[in-house]
Protein backbone atom coordinates (compact mmCIF):
# COMPACT_ATOMS: atom_id res chain seq x y z
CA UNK A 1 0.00 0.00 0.00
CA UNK A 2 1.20 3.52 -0.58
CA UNK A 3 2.16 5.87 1.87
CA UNK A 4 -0.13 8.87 2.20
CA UNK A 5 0.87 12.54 3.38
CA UNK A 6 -0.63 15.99 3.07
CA UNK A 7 1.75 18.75 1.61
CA UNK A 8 1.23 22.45 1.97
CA UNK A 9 2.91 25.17 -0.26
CA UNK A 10 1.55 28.74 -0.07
CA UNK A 11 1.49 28.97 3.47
CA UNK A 12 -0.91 26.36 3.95
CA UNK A 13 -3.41 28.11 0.94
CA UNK A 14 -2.96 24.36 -1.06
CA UNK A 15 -2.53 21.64 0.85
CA UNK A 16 -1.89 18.62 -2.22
CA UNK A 17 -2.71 14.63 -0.68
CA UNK A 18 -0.03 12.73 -2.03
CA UNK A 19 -0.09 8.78 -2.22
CA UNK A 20 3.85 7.63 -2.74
CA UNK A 21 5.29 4.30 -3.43
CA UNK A 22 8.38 2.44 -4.97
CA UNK A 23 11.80 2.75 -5.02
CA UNK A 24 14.07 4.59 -8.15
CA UNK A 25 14.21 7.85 -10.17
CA UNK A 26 10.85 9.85 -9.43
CA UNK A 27 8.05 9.62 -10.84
CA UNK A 28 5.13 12.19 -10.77
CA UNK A 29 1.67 11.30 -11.59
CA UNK A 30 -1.38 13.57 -12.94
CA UNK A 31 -4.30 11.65 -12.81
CA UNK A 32 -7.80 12.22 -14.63
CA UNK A 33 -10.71 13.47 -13.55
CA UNK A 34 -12.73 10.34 -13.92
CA UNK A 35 -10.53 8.04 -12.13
CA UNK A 36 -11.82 6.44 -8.98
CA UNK A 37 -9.01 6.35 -6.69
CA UNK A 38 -6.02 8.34 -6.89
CA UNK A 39 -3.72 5.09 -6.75
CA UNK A 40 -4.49 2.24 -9.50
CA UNK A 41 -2.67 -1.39 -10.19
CA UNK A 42 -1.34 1.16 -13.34
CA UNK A 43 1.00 2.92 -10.21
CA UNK A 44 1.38 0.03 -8.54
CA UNK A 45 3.40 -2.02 -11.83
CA UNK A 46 4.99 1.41 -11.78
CA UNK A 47 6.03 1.83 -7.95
CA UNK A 48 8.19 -2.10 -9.41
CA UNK A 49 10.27 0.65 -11.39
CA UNK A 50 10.03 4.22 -9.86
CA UNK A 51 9.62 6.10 -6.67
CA UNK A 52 6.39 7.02 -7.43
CA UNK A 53 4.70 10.10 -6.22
CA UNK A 54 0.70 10.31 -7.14
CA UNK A 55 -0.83 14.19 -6.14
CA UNK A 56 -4.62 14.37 -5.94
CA UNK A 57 -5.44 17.20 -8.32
CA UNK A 58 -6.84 20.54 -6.03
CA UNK A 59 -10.47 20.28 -4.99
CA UNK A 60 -10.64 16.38 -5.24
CA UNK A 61 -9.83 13.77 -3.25
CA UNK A 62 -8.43 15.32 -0.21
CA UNK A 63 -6.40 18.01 -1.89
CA UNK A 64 -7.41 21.38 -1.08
CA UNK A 65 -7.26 24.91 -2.28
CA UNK A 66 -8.88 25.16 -5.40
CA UNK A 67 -10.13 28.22 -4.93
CA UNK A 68 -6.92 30.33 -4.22
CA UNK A 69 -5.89 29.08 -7.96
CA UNK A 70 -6.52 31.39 -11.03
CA UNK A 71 -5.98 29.74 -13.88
CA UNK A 72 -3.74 26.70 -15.64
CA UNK A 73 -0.66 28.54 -15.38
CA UNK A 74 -1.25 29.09 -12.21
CA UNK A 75 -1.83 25.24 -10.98
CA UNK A 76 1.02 24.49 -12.94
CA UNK A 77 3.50 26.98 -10.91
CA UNK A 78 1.62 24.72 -7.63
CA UNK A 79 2.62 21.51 -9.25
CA UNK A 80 6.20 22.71 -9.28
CA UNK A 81 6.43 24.30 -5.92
CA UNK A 82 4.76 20.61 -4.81
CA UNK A 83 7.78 18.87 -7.14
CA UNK A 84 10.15 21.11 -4.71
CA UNK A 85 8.37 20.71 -1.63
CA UNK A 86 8.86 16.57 -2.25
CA UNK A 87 12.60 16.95 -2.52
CA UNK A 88 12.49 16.59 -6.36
CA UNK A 89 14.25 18.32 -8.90
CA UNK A 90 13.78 16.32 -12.12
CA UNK A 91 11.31 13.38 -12.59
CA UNK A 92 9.59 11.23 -15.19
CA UNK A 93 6.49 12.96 -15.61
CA UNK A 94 2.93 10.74 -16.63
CA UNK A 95 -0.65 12.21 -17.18
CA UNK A 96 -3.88 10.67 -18.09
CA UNK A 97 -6.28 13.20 -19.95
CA UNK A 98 -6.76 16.09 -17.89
CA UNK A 99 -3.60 15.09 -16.17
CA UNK A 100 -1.84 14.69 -19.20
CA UNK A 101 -2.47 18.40 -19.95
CA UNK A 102 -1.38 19.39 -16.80
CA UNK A 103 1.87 17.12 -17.30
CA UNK A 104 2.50 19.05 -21.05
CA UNK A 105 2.04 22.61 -19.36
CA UNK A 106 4.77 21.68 -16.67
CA UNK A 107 6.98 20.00 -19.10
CA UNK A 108 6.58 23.09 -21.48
CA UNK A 109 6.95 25.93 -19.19
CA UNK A 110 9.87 24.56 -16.94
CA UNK A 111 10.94 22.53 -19.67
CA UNK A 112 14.23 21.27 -17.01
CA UNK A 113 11.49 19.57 -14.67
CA UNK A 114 11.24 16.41 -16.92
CA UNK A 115 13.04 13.70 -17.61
CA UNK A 116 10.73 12.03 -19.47
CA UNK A 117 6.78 12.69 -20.43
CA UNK A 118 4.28 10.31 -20.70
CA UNK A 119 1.03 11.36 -22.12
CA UNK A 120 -2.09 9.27 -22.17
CA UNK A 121 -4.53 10.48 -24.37
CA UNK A 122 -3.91 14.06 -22.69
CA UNK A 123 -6.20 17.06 -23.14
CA UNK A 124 -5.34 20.64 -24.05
CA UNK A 125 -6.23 20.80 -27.87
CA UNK A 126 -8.72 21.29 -30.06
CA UNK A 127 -9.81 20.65 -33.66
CA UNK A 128 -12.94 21.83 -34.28
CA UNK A 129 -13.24 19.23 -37.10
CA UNK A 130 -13.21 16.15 -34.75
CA UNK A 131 -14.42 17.87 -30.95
CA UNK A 132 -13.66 15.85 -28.19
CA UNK A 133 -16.73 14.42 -26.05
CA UNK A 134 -17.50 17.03 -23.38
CA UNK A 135 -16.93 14.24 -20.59
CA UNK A 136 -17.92 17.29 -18.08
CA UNK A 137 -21.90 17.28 -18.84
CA UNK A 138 -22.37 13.49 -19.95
CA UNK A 139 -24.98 12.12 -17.70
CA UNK A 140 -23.71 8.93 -15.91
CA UNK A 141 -25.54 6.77 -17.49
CA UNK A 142 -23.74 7.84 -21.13
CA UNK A 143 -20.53 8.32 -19.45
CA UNK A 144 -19.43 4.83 -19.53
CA UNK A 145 -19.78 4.15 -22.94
CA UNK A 146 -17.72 7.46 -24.00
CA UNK A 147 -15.18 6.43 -21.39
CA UNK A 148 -14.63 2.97 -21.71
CA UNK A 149 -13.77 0.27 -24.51
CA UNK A 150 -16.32 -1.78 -23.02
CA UNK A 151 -18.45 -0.72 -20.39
CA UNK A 152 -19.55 -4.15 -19.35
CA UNK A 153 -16.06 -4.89 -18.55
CA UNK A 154 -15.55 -6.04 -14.74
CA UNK A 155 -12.84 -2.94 -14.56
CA UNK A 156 -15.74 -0.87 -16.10
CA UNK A 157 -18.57 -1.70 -13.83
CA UNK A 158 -16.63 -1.57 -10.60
CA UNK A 159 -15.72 1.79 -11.81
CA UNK A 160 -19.38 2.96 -12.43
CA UNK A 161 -20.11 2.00 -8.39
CA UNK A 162 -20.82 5.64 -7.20
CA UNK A 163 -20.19 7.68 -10.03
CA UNK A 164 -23.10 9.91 -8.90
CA UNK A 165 -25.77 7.72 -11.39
CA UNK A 166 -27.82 7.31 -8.25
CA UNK A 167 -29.64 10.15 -6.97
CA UNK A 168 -29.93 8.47 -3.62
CA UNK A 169 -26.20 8.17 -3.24
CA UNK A 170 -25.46 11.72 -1.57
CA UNK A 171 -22.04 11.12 -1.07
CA UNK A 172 -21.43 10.17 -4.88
CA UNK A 173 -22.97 12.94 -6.26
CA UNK A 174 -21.02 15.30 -3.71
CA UNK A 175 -18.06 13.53 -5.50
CA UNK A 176 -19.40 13.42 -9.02
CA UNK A 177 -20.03 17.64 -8.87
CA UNK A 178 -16.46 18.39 -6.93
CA UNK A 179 -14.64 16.35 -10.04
CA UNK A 180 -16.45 18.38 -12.60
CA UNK A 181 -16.27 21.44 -11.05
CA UNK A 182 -12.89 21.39 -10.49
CA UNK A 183 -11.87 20.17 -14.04
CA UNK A 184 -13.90 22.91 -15.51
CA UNK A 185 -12.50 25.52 -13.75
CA UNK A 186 -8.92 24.67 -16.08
CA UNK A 187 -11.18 22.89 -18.91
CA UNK A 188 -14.02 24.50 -19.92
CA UNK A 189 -15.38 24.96 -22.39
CA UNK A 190 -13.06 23.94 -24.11
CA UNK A 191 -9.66 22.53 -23.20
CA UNK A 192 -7.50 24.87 -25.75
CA UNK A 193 -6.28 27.24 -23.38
CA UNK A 194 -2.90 27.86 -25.44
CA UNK A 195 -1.03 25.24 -24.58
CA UNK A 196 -0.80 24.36 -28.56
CA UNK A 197 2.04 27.60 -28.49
CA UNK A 198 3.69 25.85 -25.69
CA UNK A 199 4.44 22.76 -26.75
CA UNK A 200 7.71 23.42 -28.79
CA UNK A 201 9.26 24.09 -25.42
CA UNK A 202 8.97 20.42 -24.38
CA UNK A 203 12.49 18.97 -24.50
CA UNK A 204 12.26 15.97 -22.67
CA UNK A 205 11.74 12.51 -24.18
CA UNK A 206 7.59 12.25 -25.00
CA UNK A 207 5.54 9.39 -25.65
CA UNK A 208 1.92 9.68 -26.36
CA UNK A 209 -0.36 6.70 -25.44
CA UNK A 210 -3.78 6.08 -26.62
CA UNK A 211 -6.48 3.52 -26.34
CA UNK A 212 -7.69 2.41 -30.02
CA UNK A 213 -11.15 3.04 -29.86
CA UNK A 214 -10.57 6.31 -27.47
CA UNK A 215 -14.50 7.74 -28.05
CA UNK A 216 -13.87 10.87 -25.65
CA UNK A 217 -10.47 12.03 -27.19
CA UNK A 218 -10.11 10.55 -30.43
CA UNK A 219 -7.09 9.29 -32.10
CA UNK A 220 -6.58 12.19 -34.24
CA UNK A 221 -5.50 14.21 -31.87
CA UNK A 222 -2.97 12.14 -31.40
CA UNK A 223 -1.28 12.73 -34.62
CA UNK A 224 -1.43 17.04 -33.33
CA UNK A 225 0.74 16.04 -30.29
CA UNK A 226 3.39 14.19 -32.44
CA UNK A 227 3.23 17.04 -34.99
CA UNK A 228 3.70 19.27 -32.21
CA UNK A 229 6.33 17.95 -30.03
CA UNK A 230 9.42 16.74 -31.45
CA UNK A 231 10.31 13.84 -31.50
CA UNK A 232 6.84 12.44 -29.60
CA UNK A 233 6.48 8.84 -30.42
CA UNK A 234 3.22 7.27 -30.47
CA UNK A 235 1.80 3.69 -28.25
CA UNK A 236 -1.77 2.66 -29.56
CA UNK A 237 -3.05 0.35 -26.45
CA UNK A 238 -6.33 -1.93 -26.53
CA UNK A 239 -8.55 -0.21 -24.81
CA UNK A 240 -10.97 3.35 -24.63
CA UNK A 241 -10.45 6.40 -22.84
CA UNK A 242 -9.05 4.63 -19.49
CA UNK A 243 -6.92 2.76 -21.58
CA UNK A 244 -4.22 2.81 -18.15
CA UNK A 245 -7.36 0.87 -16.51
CA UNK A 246 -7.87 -1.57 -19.06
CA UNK A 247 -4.37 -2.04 -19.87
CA UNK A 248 -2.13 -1.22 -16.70
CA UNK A 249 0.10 -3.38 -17.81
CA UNK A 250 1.01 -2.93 -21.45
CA UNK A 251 0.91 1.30 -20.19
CA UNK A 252 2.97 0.65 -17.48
CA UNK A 253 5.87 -1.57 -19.61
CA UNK A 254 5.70 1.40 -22.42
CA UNK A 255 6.30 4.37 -19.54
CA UNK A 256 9.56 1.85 -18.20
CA UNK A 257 10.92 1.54 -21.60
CA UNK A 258 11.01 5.49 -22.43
CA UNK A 259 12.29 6.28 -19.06
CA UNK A 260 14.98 4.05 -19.46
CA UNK A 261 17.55 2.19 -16.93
């Protein structure tokens, strides 16, 4: 089991939960939005490899001071005063969707953070030719079958437990809104917020992995991060949006190889 601890920057005005794990070069995690817990059998193949670090995302899952934040660039300047507060000066860097953007905005704008950058099917752009699936309104009922490969899957039902599709279940629908919320407030309404003139700045290795039949982010956006970031190489996975949840394994191997011994 990971270790859990509660780190403050700002004078206490964020306080981040962070789950850590492993042993080896660090490893940061940005997890999406839609993920159930902030640790995953994805981290824990990972934690074999890497001293993991995972940060709940401000507003969700313990992690406080959302508000205080003004923008992207702005939670992006918190994610590297948490990197410092850890003890960390460079790390492998990995982010799933939403988390992926916020990965490519701290790899871009303090390019000497990463070592390496994982993205998995990572927000942030925009082709108005092929929109992604606004994830933030979906009921939960639709949600599964945007997010998953197939929603019948046991990984994909044990997900859907307290999503917030039952009105009776309070707690889950507290959840459900402070997840939404949250991502909107760097998101919405749409996730181009200029990191597209950013990108160029990445210097660390990049690897972009995507799920095949990806139905919230599709694959062509893909091809605008590897046009975008040099060198970017590209892993198509089996598997939808949570392609790290349906297959931790095959993600985790391609994230080992990239880093490197």
């Amino acid at each position: 089991m990971p270790d859990e601890r509660t780190i403050e920057i700002r004078g206490g005005a964020v306080a981040f939960r962070v789950l850590a794990a492993g042993r080896g070069a660090p490893l940061v995690y940005f997890h999406s939005y839609y993920e159930r817990s902030v640790w995953s059998p994805f981290l824990e193949l990972l934690a074999g490899s890497f001293s993991v670090y995972a940060p709940a995302h401000p507003g969700v899952a313990g992690s406080t001071g959302i508000e205080t934040l003004e923008d992207l660039l702005d939670l992006t300047l918190a994610y590297d005063e948490l990197i410092a507060a850890l003890g960390v000066d460079r790390a492998h860097l990995v982010g799933h969707s939403f988390g992926g953007m916020a990965a490519a905005e701290l790899a871009a704008v303090l390019p000497a953070r990463a070592r390496s950058l994982t993205l998995v099917s990572p927000l942030g752009l925009w082709r108005a030719d092929a929109p992604p699936a606004d994830i933030l309104i979906l009921p939960a009922d639709e949600l599964a079958a945007v997010l998953w490969r197939d929603p019948a899957s046991k990984v994909a039902r044990e997900w859907a437990v307290g999503t917030g599709g039952d009105p009776d279940d309070i707690a889950a629908q507290v959840e459900s809104l402070q997840r939404r919320s949250s991502m909107a407030k760097f998101a919405w309404p749409i996730p181009d917020k200029g990191l597209r003139r950013r990108l160029h700045r990445i210097a660390a290795p990049t690897l972009l992995v995507w799920g095949d039949e990806d139905h919230a982010n599709p694959v062509v956006y893909a091809e605008e991060w590897q046009r975008r970031v040099k060198g970017a190489a590209l892993r198509l996975l089996p598997g939808g949006h949570m392609v790290l949840h349906e297959s931790p394994e095959a993600a985790a191997r391609a994230v080992v190889e990239l880093a490197g011994p």
